[in-house]
Protein backbone atom coordinates (compact mmCIF):
# COMPACT_ATOMS: atom_id res chain seq x y z
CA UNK A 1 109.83 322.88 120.59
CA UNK A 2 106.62 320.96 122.05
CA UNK A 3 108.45 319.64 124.86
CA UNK A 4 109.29 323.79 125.14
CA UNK A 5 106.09 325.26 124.57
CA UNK A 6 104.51 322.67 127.02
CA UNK A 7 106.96 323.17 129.97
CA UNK A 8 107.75 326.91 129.67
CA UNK A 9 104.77 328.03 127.66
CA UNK A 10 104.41 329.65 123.97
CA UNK A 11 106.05 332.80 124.20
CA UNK A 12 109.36 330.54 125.17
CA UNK A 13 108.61 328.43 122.69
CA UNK A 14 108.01 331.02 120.25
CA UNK A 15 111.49 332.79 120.97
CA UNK A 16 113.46 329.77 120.64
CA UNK A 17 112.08 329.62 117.14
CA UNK A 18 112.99 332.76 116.23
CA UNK A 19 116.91 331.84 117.73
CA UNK A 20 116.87 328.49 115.55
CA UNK A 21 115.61 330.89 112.23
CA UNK A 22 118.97 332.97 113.27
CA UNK A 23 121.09 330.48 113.03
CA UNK A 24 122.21 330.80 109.88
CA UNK A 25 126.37 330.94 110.56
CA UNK A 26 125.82 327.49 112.07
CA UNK A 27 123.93 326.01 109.41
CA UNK A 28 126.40 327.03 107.06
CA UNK A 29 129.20 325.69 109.04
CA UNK A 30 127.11 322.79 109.26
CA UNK A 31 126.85 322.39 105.53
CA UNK A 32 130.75 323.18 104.72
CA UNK A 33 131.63 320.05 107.37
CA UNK A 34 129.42 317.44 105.76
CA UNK A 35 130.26 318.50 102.93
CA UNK A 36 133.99 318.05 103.76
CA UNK A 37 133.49 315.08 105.41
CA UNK A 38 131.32 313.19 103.18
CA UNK A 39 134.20 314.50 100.28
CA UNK A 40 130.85 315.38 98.76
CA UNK A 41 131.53 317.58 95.29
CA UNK A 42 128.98 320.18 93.79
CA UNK A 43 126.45 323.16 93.58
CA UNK A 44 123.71 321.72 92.37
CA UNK A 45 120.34 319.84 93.14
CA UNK A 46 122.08 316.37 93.84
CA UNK A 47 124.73 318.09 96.47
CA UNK A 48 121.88 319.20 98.20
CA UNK A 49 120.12 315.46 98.33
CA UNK A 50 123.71 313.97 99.31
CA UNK A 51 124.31 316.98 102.08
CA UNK A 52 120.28 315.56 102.72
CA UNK A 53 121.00 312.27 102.85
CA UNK A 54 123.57 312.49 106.04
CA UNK A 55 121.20 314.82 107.53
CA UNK A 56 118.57 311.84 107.59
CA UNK A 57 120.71 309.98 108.87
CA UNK A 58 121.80 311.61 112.05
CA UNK A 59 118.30 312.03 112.22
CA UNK A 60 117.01 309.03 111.85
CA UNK A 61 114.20 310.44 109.24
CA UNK A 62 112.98 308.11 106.70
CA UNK A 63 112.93 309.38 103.45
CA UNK A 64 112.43 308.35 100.09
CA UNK A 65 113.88 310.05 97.11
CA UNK A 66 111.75 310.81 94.27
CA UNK A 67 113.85 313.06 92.08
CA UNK A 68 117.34 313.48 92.49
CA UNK A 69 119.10 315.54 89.20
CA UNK A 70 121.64 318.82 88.77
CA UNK A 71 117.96 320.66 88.68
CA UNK A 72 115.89 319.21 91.56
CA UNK A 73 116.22 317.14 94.58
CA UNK A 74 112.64 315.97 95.42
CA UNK A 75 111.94 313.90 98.87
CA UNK A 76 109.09 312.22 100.65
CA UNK A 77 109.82 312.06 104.59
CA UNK A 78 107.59 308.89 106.08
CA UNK A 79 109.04 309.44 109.25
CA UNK A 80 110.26 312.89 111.00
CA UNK A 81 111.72 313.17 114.87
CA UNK A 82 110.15 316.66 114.71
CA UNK A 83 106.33 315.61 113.47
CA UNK A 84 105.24 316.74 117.02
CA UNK A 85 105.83 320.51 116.79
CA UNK A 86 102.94 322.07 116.69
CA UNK A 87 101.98 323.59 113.00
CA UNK A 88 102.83 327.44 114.81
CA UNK A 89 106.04 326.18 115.23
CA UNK A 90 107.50 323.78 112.30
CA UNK A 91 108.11 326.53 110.17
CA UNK A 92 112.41 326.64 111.49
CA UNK A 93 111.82 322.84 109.30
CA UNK A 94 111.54 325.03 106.21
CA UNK A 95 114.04 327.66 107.33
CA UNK A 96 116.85 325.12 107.79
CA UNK A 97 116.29 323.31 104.40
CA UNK A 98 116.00 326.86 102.89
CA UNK A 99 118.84 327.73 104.02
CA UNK A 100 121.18 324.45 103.39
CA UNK A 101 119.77 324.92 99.67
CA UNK A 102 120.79 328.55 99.55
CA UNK A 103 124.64 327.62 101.25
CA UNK A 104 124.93 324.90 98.21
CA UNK A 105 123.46 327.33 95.95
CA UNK A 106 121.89 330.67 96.16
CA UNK A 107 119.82 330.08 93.02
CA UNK A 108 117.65 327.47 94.93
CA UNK A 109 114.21 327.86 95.77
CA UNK A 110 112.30 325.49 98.37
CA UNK A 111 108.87 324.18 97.95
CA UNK A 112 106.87 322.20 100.68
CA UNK A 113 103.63 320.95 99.12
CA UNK A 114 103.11 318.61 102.36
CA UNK A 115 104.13 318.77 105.89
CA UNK A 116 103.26 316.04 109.05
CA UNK A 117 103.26 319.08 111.27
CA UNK A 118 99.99 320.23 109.15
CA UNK A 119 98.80 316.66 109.72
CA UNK A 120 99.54 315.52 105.78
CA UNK A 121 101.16 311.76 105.56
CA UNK A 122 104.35 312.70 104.56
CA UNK A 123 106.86 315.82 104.17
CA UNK A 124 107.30 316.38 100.63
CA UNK A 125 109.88 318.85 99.87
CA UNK A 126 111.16 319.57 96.65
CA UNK A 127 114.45 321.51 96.22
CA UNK A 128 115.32 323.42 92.57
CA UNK A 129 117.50 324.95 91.28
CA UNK A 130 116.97 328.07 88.43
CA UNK A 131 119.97 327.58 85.45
């Protein structure tokens, strides 16, 4: 999205944020492969982590788990491709974690006490689910 917003200016930028929030057929489809894939079993809190845990992979994040139950999936990211995007613009971060969560299970809730794109040290994001 930086790379976006500086070439083609915000408004660009902006609407290609809005497409990536509305992506939530490919996200799923997304989910449904690894999860195929990877052979990877589950509805709860450590399915999401393991879906995670390709994801940061292909990514190339580096992440450290701090909780990883049926009930929560809790994660510090050191190191994030996307810790460029400007604050205005990180939020599609949250949306696609949200949104993996809810395709695992729709009882999840997302919480994002710290974020590099809001200039903390890390990304901690903390995944649970409601029983």
């Amino acid at each position: 999205m930086y790379g976006i917003r500086e070439k083609y200016g915000a408004q660009a930028a902006i609407e290609m944020k809005e497409r990536i929030d509305n992506m939530d057929n490919r996200v799923r489809r997304f989910v449904t492969g690894v999860i195929k894939i990877f052979n990877i079993e589950g509805n709860d809190a450590t399915t999401i982590g393991e879906v995670f845990d390709v994801w940061n992979e292909l990514c190339g994040q580096d992440v450290i788990v701090l909780e990883r139950s049926k009930t929560t999936n809790s994660v510090k990211v050191n190191k994030c491709p996307w810790t460029t995007e400007p604050k205005d613009l990180s939020g599609w971060c949250n949306s696609f974690m949200n949104l993996v969560g809810k395709t695992i299970n729709p009882k999840t809730t997302l919480e994002f006490p710290q974020s590099l794109c809001a200039g903390d040290t890390s990304c901690d994001i903390v995944w649970k689910i409601k029983e």
